[in-house]
Protein backbone atom coordinates (compact mmCIF):
# COMPACT_ATOMS: atom_id res chain seq x y z
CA UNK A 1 120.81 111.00 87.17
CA UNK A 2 121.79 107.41 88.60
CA UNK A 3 119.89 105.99 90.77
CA UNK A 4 119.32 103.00 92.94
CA UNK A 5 115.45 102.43 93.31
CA UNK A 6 114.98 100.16 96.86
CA UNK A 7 113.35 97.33 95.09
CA UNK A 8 111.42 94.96 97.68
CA UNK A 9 109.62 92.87 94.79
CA UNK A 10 105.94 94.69 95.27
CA UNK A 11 104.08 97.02 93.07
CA UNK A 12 104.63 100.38 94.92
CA UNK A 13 108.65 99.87 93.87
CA UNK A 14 108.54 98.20 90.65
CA UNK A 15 106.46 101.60 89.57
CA UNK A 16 108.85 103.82 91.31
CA UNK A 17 110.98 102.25 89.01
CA UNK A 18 109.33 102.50 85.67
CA UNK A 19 108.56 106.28 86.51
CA UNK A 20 112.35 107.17 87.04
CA UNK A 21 113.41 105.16 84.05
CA UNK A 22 110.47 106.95 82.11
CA UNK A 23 111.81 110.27 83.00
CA UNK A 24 114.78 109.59 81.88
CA UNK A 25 117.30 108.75 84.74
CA UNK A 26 119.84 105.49 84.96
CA UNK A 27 118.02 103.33 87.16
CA UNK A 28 119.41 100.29 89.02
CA UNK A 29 117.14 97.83 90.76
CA UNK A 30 118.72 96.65 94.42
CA UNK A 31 116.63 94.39 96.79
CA UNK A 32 117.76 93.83 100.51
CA UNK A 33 117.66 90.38 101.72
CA UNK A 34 116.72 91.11 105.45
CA UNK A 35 116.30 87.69 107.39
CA UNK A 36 117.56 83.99 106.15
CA UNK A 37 114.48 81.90 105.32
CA UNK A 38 115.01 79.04 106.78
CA UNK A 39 115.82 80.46 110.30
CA UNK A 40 112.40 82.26 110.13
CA UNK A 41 110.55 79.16 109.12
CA UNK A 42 109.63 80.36 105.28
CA UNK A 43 110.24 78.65 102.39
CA UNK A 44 112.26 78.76 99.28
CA UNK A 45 109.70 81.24 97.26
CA UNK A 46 108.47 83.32 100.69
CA UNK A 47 109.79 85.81 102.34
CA UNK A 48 113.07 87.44 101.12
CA UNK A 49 114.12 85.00 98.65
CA UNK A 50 110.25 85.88 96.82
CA UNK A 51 110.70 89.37 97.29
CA UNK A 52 114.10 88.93 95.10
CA UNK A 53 112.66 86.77 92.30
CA UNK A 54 109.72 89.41 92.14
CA UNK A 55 112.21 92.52 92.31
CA UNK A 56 114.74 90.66 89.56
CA UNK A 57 111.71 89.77 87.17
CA UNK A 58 110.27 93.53 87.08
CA UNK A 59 114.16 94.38 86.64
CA UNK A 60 114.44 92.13 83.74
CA UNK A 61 110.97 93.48 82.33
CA UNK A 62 112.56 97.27 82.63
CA UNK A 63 115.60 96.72 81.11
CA UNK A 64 117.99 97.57 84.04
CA UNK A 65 120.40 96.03 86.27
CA UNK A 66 119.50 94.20 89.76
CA UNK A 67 121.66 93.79 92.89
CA UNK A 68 121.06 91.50 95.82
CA UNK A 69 122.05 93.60 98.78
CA UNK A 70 122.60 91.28 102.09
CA UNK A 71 122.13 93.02 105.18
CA UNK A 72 120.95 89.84 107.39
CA UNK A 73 123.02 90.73 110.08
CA UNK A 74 122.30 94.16 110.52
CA UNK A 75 118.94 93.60 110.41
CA UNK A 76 119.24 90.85 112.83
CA UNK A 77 121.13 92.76 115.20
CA UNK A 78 119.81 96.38 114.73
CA UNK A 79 115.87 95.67 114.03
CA UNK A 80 114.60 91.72 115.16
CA UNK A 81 117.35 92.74 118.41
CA UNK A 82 115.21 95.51 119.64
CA UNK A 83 112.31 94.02 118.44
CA UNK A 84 112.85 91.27 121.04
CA UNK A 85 114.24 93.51 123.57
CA UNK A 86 111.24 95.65 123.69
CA UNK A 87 108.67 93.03 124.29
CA UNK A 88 110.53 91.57 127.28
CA UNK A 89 110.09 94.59 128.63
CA UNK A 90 106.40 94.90 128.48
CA UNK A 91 106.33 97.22 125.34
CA UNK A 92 104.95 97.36 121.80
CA UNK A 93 107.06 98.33 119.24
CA UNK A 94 106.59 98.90 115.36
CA UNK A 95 109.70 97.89 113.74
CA UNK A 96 109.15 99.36 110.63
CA UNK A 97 109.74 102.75 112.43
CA UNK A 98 113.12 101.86 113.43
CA UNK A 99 114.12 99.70 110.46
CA UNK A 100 113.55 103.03 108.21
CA UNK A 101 116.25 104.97 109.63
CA UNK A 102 118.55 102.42 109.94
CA UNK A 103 118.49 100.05 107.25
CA UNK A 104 116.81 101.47 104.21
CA UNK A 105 117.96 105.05 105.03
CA UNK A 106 121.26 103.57 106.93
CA UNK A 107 122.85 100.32 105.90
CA UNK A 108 120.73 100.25 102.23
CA UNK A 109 122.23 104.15 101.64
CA UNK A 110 125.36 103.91 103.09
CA UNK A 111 126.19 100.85 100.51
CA UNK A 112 124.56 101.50 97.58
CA UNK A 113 126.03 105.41 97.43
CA UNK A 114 129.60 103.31 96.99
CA UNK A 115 127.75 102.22 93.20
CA UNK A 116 128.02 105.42 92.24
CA UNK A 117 124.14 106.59 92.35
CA UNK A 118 123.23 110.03 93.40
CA UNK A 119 120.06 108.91 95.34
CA UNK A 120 117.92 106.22 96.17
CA UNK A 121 114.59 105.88 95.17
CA UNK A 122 111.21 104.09 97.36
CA UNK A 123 107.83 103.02 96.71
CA UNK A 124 106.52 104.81 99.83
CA UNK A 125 103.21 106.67 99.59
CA UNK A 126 104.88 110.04 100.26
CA UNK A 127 105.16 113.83 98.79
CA UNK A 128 108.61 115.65 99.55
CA UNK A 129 109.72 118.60 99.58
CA UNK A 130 112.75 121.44 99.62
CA UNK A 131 111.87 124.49 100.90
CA UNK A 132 113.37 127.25 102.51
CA UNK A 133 116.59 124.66 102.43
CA UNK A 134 114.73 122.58 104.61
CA UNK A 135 113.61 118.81 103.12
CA UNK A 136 109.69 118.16 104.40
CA UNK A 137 107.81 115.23 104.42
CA UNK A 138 103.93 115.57 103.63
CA UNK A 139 101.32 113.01 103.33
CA UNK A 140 100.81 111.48 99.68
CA UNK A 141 97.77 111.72 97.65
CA UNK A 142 96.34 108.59 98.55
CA UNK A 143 96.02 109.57 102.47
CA UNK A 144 94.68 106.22 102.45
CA UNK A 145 98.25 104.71 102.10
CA UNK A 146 100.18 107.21 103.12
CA UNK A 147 103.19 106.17 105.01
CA UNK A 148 104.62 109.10 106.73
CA UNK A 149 104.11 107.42 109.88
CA UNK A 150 106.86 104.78 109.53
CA UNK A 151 109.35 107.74 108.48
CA UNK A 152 109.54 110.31 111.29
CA UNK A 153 112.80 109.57 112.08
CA UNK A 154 114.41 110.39 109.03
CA UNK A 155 116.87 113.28 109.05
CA UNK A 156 118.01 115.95 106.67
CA UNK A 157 120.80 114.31 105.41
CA UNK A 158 118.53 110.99 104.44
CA UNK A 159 116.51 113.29 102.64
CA UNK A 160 118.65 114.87 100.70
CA UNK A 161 119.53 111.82 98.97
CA UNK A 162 115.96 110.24 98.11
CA UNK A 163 112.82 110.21 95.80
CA UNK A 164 109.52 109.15 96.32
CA UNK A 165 107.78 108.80 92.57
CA UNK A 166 104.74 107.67 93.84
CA UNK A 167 103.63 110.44 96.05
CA UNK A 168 101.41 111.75 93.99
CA UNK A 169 99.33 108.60 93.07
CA UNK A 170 96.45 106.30 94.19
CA UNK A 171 97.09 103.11 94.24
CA UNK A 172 94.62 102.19 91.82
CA UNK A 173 96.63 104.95 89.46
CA UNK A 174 99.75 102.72 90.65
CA UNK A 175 98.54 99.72 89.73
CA UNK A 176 97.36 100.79 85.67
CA UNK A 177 100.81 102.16 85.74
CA UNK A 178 101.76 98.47 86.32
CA UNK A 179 100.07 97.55 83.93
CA UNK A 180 100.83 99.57 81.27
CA UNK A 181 104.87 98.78 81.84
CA UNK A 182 103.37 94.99 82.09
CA UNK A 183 105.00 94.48 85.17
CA UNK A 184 104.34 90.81 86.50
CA UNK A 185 103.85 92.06 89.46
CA UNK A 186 100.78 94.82 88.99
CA UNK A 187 98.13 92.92 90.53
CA UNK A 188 100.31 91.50 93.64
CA UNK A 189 99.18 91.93 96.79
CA UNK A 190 100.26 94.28 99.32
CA UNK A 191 101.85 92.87 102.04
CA UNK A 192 100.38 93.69 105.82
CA UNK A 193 102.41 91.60 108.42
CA UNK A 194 105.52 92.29 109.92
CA UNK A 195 107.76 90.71 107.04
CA UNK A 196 110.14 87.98 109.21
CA UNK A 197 107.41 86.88 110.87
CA UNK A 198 105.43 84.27 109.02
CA UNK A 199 101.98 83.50 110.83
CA UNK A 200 101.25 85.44 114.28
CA UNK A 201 103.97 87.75 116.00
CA UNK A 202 103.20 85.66 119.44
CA UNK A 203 104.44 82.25 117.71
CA UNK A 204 107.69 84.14 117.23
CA UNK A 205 107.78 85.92 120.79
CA UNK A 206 106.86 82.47 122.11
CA UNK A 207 109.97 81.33 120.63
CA UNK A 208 112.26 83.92 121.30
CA UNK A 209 111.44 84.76 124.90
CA UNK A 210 111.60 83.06 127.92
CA UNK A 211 107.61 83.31 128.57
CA UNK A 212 106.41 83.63 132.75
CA UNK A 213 102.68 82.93 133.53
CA UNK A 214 101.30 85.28 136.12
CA UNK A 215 98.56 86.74 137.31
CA UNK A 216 95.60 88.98 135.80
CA UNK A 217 94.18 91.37 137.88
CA UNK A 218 91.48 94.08 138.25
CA UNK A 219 93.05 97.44 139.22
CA UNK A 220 92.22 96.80 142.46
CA UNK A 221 94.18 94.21 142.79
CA UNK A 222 91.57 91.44 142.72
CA UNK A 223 93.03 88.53 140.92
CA UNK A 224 90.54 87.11 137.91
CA UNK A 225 93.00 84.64 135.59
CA UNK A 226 96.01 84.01 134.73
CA UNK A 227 97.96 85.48 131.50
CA UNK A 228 100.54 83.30 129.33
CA UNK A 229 103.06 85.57 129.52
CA UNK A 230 103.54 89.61 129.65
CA UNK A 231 104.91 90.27 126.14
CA UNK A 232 101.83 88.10 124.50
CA UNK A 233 99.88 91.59 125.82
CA UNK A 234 99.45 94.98 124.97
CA UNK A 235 97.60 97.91 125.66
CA UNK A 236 93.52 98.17 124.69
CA UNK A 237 93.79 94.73 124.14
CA UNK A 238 90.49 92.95 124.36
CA UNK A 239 90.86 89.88 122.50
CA UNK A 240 92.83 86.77 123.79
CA UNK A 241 92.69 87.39 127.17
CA UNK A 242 90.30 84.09 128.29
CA UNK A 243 89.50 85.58 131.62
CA UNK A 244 85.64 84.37 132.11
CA UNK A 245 83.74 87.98 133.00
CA UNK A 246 80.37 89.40 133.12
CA UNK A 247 81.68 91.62 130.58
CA UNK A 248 84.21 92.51 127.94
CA UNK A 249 87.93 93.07 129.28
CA UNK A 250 90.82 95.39 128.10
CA UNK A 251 93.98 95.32 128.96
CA UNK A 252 94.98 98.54 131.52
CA UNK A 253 98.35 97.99 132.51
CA UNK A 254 101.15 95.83 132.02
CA UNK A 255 102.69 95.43 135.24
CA UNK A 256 106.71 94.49 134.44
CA UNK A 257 108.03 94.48 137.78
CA UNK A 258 105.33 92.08 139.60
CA UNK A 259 104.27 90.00 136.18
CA UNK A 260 100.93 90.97 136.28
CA UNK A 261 98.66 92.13 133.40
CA UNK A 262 95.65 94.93 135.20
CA UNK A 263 92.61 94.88 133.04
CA UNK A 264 89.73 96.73 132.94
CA UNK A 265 85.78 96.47 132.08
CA UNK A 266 85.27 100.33 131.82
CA UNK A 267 86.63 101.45 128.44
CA UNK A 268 86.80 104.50 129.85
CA UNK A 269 89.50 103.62 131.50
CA UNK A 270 91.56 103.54 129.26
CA UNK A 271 91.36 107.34 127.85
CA UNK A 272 94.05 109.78 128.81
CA UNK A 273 95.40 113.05 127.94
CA UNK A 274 99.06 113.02 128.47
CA UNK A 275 102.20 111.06 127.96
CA UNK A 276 105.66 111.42 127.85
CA UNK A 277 108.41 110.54 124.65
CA UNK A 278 111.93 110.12 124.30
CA UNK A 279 114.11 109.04 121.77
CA UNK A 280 113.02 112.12 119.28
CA UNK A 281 113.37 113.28 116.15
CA UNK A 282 112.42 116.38 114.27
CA UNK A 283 112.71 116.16 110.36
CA UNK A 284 113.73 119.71 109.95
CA UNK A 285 116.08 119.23 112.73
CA UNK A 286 114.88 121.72 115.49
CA UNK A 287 111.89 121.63 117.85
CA UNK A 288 108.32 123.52 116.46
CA UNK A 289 108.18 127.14 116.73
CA UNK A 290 104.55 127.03 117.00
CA UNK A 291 102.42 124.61 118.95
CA UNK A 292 99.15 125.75 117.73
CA UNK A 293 97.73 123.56 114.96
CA UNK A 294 99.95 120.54 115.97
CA UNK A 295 98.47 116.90 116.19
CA UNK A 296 99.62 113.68 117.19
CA UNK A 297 99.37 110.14 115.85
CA UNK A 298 99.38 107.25 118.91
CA UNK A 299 99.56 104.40 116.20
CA UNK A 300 99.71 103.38 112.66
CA UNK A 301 95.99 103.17 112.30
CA UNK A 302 94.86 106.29 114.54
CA UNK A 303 93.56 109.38 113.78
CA UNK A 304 95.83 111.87 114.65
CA UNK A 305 94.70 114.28 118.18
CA UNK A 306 95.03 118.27 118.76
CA UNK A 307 98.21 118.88 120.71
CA UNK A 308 97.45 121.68 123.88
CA UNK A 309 101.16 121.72 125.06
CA UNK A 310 105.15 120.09 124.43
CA UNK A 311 107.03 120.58 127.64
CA UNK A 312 110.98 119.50 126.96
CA UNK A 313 111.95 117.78 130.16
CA UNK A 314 115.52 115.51 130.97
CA UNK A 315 115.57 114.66 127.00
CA UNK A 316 112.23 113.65 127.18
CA UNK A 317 108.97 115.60 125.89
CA UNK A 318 105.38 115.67 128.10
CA UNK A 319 102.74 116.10 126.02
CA UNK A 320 99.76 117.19 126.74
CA UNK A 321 96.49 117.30 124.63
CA UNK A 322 93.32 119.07 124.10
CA UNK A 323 91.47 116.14 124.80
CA UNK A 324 91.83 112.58 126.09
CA UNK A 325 92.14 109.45 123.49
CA UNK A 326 92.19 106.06 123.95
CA UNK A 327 94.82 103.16 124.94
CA UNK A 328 98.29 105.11 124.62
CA UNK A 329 100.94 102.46 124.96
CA UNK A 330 104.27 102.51 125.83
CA UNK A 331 106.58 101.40 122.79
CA UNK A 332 104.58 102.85 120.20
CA UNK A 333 105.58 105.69 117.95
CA UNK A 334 104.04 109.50 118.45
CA UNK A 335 104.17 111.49 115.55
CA UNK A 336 103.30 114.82 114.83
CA UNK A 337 101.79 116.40 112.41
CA UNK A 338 101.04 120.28 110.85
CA UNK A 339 97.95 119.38 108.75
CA UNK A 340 99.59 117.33 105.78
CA UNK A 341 103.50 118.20 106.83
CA UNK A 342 105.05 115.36 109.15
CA UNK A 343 106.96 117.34 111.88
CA UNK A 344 108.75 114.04 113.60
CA UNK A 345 108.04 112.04 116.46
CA UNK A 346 109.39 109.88 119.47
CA UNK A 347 108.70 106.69 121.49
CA UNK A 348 106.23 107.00 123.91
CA UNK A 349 107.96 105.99 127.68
């Protein structure tokens, strides 16, 4: 089978890579340059331009062709657009979770199909399914890295036109695989940041948006500082706020409208246990039959929570759960979860 393995110059790829060709299969190596170096402030061997010398050397190690797909403007208009966008207005976004389903599974797909491959291969930490005609998404082995998070709104189509080889490795086992192929990449490592921005995401919001100082305040209204601008907050936030206090402050409420940020020295304050979503997705493409033995993830690094109820209401879902958990922010993706079996998500309101 040809294939077109989604190359972004790290180890997780470059293995998904060797595996397919190992089996057997016509692999081609194609790397998406997302954002123009220079206009992010990286340099010539950062960024994009390092993830394509990395992704063309493993290429050149495997034996197989490499293609330089450019998709700057798409990016730049789909993903750093609402990126923007949402911070302005006071929210948090992860824009991996959005650059999934329509780059890599959109843009990425839609072009490299017209090569002639049959599917496209990624390094995400993710197991995959076809049952009952239905594609699933479960978590990997390594539930350390697994990544089914960032993918909840895939559909079925998507689906049925990818691989993940590395769902059912560690990434220790990933990186003797590496090694074995001698991959100048196997002990590379991983990357954590948002990847077009280079240093801290408020640098980049500081130049992007028109920042407003206003005021912070206690929930009663009692004014104790003043805040640099809205979008350099977010919810739970304790750090950064420089608000002298007899005790440690979170961040309670961004207040949009009036340009205040409401804080909080009770932690407790910030537990709840309900929120609405919109924008959502189910991977199988219908809503759960069954709520019992449904959880939810609030963020990338959360545990997920015990669901008690989904109420559909004006395209949006209230959710309700068993019990309360901490600093649910608007912006964020909620995902849900069967045990191991991602069920989909949406964007909490």
């Amino acid at each position: 089978m040809k294939i077109a393995v989604a190359m972004s110059g790290g180890v997780d790829s470059s293995v998904a890579a060797a595996i397919l060709l190992e089996e057997g299969h016509e692999i081609i190596g194609v790397t998406m340059r997302h954002f123009d170096n220079s206009e992010f402030g990286f340099g010539k061997n950062e960024g994009s331009e390092l993830a394509i010398q990395d992704a063309k050397q493993v290429c050149r190690q495997l034996n197989i062709r490499h293609y330089v797909l450019d998709i700057t403007k798409e990016f730049k208009s789909i993903v750093i657009a609402d990126f923007i966008k949402e911070y302005s207005k006071g929210r948090t976004p992860n824009p991996c979770t959005l650059c999934n389903p329509t780059i890599k599974w959109g843009v990425f797909l839609k072009k490299v199909l017209k090569l002639g491959v049959k599917k496209i291969a990624t390094g995400h930490y993710v197991r995959l399914l076809f049952e009952n005609e239905i594609y699933n998404l479960f978590k990997s082995k390594d539930e350390d890295r697994d990544q089914t998070y960032m993918l909840w709104r895939l559909n079925q189509q998507q689906l049925s036109k990818t691989l993940f080889p590395i769902a059912e490795h560690t990434k220790r086992e990933i990186r003797k695989i590496a090694d074995k192929f001698e991959l100048p990449v196997h002990d590379k490592e991983d990357s954590q940041e948002i990847c077009f921005i280079k240093g801290h995401y408020e640098d980049f919001l500081k130049d992007k948006i028109k920042l407003k100082e206003g005021d912070i305040t206690l929930h009663d209204g009692k004014i104790i500082g003043k805040h640099k601008g809205l979008p350099l907050y977010t919810i739970g936030q304790r750090k950064g706020l420089n608000t002298p206090w007899h005790s440690a402050l979170y961040v309670l409420k961004l207040d949009v409208k009036n340009n205040i940020v409401v804080v909080t020295d009770n932690p407790d304050d910030l537990l709840c246990d309900r929120f609405s979503i919109n924008q959502i997705n189910w991977i199988s493409g219908s809503f759960p039959e069954e709520i019992k033995s449904i959880s939810v993830q609030i963020r990338y690094n959360s545990k997920p929570v015990p669901v008690q109820s989904l109420i559909s209401k004006n395209n949006e879902i209230q959710v309700k759960l068993i019990s309360s958990t901490r600093a649910i922010t608007s912006g964020q993706s909620a995902v849900f979860y069967k045990g191991n079996q991602l069920l989909g998500g949406g964007l909490i309101v």
